[in-house]
Protein backbone atom coordinates (compact mmCIF):
# COMPACT_ATOMS: atom_id res chain seq x y z
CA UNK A 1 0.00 0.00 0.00
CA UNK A 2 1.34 3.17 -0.76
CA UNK A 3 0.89 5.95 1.26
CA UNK A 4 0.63 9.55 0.82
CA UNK A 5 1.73 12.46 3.39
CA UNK A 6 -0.73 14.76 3.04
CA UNK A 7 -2.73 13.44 5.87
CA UNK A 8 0.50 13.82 7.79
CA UNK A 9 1.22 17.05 6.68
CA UNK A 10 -2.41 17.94 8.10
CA UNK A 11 -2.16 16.33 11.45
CA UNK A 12 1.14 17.68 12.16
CA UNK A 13 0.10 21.29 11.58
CA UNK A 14 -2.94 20.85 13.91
CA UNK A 15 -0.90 19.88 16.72
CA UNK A 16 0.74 23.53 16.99
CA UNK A 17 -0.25 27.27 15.52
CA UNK A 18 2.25 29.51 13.56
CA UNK A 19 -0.66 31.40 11.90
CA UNK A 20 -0.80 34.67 13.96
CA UNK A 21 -4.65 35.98 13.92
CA UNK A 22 -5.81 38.65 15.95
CA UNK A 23 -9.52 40.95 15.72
CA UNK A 24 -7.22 43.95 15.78
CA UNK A 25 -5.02 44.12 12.67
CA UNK A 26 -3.06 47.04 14.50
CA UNK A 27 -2.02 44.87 17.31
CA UNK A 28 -1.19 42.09 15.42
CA UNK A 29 2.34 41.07 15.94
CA UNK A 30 4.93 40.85 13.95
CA UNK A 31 5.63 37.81 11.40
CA UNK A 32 7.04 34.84 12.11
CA UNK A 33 10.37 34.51 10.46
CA UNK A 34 12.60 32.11 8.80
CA UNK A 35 15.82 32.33 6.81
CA UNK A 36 16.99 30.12 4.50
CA UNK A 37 20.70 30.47 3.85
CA UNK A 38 21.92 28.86 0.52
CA UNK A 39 25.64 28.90 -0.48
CA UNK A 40 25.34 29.05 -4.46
CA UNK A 41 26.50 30.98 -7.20
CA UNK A 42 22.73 31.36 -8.63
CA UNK A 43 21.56 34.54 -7.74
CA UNK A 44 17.87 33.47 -8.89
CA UNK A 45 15.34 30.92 -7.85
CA UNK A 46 14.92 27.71 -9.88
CA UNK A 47 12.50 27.76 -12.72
CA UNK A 48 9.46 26.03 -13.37
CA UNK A 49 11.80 23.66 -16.34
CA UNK A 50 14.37 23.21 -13.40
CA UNK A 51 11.62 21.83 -11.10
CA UNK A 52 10.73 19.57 -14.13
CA UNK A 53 14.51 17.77 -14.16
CA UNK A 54 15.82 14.93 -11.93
CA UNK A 55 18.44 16.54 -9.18
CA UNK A 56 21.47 16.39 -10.84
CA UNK A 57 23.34 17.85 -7.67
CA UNK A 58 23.09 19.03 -3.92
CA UNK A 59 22.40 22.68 -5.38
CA UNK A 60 19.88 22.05 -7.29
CA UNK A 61 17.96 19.93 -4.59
CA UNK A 62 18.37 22.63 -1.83
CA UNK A 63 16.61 24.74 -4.73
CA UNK A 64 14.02 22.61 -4.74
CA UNK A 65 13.98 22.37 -0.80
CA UNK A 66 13.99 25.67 -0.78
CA UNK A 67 11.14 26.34 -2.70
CA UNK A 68 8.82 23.62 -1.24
CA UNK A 69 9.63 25.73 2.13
CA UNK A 70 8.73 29.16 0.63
CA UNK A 71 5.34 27.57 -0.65
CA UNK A 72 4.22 26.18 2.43
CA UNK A 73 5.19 28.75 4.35
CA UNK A 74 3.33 31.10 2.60
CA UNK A 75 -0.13 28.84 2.94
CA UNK A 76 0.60 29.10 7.09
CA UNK A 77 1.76 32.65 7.51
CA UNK A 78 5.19 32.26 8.12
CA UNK A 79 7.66 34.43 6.36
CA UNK A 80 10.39 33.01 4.70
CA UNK A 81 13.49 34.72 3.12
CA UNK A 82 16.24 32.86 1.15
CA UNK A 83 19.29 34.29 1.29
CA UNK A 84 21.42 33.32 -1.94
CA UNK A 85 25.50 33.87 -1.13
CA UNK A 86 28.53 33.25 -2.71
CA UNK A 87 30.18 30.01 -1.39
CA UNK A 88 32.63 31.10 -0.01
CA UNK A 89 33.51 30.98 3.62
CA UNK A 90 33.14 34.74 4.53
CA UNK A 91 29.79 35.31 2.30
CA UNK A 92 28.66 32.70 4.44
CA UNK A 93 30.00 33.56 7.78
CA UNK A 94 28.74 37.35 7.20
CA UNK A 95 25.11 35.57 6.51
CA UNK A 96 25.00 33.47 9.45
CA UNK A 97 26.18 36.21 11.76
CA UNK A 98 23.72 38.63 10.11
CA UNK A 99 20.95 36.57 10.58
CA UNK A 100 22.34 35.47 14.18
CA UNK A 101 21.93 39.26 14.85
CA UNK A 102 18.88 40.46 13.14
CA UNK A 103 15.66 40.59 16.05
CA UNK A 104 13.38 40.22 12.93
CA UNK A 105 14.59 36.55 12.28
CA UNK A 106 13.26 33.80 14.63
CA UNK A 107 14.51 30.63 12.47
CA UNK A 108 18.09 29.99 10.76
CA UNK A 109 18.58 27.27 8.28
CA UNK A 110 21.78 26.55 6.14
CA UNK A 111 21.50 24.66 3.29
CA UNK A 112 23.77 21.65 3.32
CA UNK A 113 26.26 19.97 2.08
CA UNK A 114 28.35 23.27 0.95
CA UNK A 115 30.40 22.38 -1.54
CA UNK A 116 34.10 22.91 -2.61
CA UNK A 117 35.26 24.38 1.00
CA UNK A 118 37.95 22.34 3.02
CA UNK A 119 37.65 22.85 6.59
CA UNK A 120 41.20 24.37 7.73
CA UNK A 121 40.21 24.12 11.67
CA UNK A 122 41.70 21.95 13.78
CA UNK A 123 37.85 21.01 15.75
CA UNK A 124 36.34 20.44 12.73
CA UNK A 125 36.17 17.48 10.37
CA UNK A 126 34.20 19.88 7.55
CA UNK A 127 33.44 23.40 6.49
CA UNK A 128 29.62 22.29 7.21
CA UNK A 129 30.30 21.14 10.97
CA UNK A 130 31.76 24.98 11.43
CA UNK A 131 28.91 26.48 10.08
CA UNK A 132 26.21 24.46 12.25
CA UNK A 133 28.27 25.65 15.13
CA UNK A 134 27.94 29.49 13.91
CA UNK A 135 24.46 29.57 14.13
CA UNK A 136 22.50 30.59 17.51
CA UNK A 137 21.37 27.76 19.31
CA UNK A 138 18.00 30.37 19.81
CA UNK A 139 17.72 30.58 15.70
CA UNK A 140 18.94 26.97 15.16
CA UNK A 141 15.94 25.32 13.65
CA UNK A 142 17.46 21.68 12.93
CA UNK A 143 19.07 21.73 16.20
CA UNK A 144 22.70 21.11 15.61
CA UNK A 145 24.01 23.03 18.37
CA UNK A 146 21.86 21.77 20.72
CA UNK A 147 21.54 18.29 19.79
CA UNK A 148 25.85 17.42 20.30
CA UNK A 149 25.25 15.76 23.40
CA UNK A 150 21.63 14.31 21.99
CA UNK A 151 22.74 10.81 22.97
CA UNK A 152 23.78 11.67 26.47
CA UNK A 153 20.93 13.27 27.45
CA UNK A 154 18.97 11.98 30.36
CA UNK A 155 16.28 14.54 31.03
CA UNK A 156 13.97 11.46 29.24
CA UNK A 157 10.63 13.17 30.72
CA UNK A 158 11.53 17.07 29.13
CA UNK A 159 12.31 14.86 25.91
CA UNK A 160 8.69 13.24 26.04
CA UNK A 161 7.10 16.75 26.25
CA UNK A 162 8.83 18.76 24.08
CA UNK A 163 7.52 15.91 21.54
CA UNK A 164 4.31 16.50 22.23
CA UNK A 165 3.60 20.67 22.17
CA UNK A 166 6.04 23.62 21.81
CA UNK A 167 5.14 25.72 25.08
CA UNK A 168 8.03 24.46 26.87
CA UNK A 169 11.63 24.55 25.80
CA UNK A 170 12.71 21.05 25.03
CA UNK A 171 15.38 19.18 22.77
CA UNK A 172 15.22 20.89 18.71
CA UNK A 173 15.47 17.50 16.77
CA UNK A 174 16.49 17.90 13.15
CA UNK A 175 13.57 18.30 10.78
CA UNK A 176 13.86 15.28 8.54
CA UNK A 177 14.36 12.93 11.52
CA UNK A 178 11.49 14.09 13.62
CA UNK A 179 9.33 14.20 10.57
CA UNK A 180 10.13 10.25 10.27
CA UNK A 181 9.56 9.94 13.78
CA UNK A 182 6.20 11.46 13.50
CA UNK A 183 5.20 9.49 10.21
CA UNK A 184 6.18 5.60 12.07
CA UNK A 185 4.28 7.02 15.83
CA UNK A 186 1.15 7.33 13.17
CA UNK A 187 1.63 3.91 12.25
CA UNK A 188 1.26 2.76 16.50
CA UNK A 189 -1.63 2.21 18.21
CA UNK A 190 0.12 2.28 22.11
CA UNK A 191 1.05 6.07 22.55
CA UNK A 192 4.66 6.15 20.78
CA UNK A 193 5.74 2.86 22.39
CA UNK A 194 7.89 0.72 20.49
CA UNK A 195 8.16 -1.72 22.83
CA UNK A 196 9.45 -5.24 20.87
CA UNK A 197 10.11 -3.63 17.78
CA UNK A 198 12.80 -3.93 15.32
CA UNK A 199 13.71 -1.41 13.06
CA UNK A 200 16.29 -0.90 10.54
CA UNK A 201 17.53 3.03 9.37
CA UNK A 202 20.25 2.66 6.28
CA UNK A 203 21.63 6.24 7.21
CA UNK A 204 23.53 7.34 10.09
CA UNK A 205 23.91 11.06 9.18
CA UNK A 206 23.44 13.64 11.87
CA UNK A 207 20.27 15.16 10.47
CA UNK A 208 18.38 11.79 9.89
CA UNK A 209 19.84 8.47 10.99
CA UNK A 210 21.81 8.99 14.02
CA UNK A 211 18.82 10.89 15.41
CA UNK A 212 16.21 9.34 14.49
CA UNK A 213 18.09 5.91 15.79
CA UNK A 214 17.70 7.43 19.22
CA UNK A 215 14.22 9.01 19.48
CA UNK A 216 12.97 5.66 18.41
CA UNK A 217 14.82 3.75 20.48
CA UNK A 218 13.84 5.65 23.54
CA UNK A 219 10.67 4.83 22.85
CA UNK A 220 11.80 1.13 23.63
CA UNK A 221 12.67 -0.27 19.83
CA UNK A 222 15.56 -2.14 18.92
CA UNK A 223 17.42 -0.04 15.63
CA UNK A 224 19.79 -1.39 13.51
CA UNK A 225 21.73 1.58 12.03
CA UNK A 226 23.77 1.17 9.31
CA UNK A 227 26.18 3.02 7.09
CA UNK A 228 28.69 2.05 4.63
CA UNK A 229 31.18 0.44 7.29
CA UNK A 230 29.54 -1.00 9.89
CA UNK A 231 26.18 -1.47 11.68
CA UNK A 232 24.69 -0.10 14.99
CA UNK A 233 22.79 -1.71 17.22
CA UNK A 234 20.82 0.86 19.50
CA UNK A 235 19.01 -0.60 21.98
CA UNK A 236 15.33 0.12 23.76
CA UNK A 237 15.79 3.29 26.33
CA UNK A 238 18.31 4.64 24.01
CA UNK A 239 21.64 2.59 25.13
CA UNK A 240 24.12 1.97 22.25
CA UNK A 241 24.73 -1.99 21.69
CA UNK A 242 27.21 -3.90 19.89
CA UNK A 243 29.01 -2.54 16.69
CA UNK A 244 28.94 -5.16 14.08
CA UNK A 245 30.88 -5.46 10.95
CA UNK A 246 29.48 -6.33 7.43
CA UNK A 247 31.61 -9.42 7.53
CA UNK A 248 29.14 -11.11 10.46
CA UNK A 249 25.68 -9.34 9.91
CA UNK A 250 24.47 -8.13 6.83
CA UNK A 251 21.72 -5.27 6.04
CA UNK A 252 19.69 -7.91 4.01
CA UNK A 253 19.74 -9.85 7.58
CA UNK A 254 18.56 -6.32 9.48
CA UNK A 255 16.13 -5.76 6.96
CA UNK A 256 13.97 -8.77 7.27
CA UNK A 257 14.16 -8.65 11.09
CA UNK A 258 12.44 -5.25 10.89
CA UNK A 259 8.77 -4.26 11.17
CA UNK A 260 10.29 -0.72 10.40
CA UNK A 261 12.63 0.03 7.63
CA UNK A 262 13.86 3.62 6.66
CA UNK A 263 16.48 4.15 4.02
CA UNK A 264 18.08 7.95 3.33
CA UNK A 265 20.87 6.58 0.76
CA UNK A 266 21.98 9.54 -1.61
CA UNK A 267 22.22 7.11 -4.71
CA UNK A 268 20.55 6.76 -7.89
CA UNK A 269 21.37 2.56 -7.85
CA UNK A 270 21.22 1.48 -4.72
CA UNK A 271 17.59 -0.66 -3.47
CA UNK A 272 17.08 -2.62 -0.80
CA UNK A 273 16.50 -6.07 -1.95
CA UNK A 274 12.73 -7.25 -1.98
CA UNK A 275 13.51 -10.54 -1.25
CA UNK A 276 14.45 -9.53 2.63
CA UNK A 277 11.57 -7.44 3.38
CA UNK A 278 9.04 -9.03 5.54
CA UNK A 279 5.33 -9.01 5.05
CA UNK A 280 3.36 -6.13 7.01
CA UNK A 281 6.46 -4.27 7.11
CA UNK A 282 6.38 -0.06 6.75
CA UNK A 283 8.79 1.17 4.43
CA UNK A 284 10.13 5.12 4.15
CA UNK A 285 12.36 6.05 1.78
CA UNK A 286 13.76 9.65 2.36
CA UNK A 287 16.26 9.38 -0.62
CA UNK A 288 15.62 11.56 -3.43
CA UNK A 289 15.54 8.65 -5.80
CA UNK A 290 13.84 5.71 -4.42
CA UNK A 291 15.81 3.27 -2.69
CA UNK A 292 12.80 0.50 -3.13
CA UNK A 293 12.14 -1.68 -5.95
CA UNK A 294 8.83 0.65 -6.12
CA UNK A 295 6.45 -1.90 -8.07
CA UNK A 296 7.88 -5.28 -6.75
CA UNK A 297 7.50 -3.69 -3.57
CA UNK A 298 3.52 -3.02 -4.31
CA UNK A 299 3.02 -6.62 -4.82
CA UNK A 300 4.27 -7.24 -1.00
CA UNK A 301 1.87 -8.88 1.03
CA UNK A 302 0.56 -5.84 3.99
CA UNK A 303 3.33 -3.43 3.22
CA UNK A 304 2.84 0.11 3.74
CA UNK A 305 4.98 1.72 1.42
CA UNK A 306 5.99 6.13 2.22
CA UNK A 307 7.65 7.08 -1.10
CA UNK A 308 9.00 10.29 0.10
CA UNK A 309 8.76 12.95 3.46
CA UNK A 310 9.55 16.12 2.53
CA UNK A 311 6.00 17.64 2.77
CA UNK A 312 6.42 16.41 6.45
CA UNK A 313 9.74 17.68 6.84
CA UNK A 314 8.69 21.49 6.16
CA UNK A 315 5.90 20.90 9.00
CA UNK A 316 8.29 19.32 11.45
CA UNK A 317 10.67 22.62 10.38
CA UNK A 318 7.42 24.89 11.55
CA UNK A 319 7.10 22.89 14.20
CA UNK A 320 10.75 23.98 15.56
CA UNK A 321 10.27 27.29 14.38
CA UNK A 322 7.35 27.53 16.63
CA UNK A 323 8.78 26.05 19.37
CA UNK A 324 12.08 28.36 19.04
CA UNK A 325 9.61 31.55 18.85
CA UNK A 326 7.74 30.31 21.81
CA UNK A 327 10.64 29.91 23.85
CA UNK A 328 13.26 33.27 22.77
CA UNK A 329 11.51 35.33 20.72
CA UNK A 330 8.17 36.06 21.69
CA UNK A 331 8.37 38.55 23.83
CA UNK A 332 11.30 40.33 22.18
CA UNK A 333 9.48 41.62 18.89
């Protein structure tokens, strides 16, 4: 069964407000804000022929991220304002710290991966990890800053409620991984408890599989995470278990142990084999191109089958948004 987000989309956005109404158009306050920061040498938008074309690069895709965010944005009152800079390192940094330092701006979110900058500081392992670490952790929409110690954190009951409404500061998770999140606790019928669940993320990248590893399993599933050299076992309350190589356990193996199975692999050829997916499974794929066998994958016996998040994504980004404006900026405008 294939699934479609918009129903998602829909529930999400009822569970918080960023549309500011009030009688008294005079007092109503200021706009909501969000800027988008992308590092390219296009001083223009995408066209409607470019939206029409497979993503040939990161660019282009932020384009299209980009533009996905101004349009639903625009349907719930926020304001959104790309920025379009030169990548290079101080077009960027002056960006960041303008934004940082404008009281007009309540959200800050760079575009990633930058391309063609090497990282020449000794704490850094890229150019992109400096960045994150520019922005304010009160503008920081995807929640780098905040989120470093993410898998130390112990404050279990804060986490719980800052899931559930944004009138009390609580953990920023990134957007893609707590739009994930959102789409599999749809899927349970026993209040976000995973309890005896096995679920397999083929990503471990800090803005979808390393998180979303650990919100699930502090919700008591068992998540095999696995990247290109190894596999992670994360265990129910959020404990990290053995690492395993590729040599002992395999992802084919992972796969059909899993009710849950969410793949984020930037390739154009890689699929998870049908052959290992169980029946009754639910399958996201947050690549671009699909990392399913889409139609052999149809003929799966109970399958639920989400072809793509990024609708959700832009509502778990309000979501943050919201929850940064409730908590800093509210009563500074």
């Amino acid at each position: 069964m294939r699934i479609a987000v918009r129903k998602y989309v829909d529930e999400y956005a009822r569970s918080f407000d960023c549309k500011q109404t009030e009688p008294d158009e005079l007092s109503k306050p200021p706009q909501i804000k969000l800027v988008g920061i992308l590092a390219t040498n296009n001083a223009h938008p995408i066209t409607q022929e470019d939206c029409s074309r497979s993503h040939e690069d990161d660019n282009h895709a932020n384009e299209l991220y980009s533009e996905q965010i101004a349009n639903i944005c625009s349907v719930d009152g926020i304001a959104y304002e790309p920025w379009r800079v030169p990548p290079t390192q101080a077009s960027i940094e002056r960006a960041i710290q303008h934004a940082n330092e404008r009281l007009d701006v309540h959200g800050i979110l760079v575009f990633y991966p930058i391309e063609n900058l090497t990282s020449d500081r000794v704490y850094y392992k890229s150019m992109d990890d400096y960045f994150r670490d520019m922005v304010s952790p009160e503008k920081d929409v995807e929640g780098h800053r905040r989120n470093k110690g993410l898998r130390m954190r112990k404050n279990e009951e804060a986490d719980d409620v800052a899931l559930k409404t944004p009138e009390v500061l609580g953990p920023i998770y990134p957007c893609t991984a707590l739009a994930v999140f959102r789409i599999i606790e749809s899927f349970q019928l026993n209040d976000r408890l995973f309890e005896g669940r096995t679920m397999t993320i083929i990503n471990r990248s800090e803005v979808l599989g390393m998180p979303l590893a650990i919100l699930l399993s502090k919700q008591g599933a068992k998540v095999y995470s696995i990247d290109k050299d190894s596999i992670l076992t994360f265990l129910p309350g959020g404990g990290v278990g053995e690492r395993r190589e590729h040599s002992t356990t395999t992802m084919e193996q992972c796969v059909h142990k899993s009710s849950v199975v969410v793949t984020g692999v930037p390739s154009r050829t890689f699929r998870v084999p049908t052959a290992c997916i169980s029946d009754n499974a639910t399958l996201i794929n947050v690549a671009t191109d699909s990392n399913f066998e889409e139609e052999q994958v149809a003929e799966l016996s109970g399958v639920t089958y989400v072809p793509h998040v990024g609708r959700v994504t832009v509502a778990a980004l309000e979501f943050n948004l919201c929850l940064l404006h409730q908590n800093y900026h509210r009563d500074k405008n």
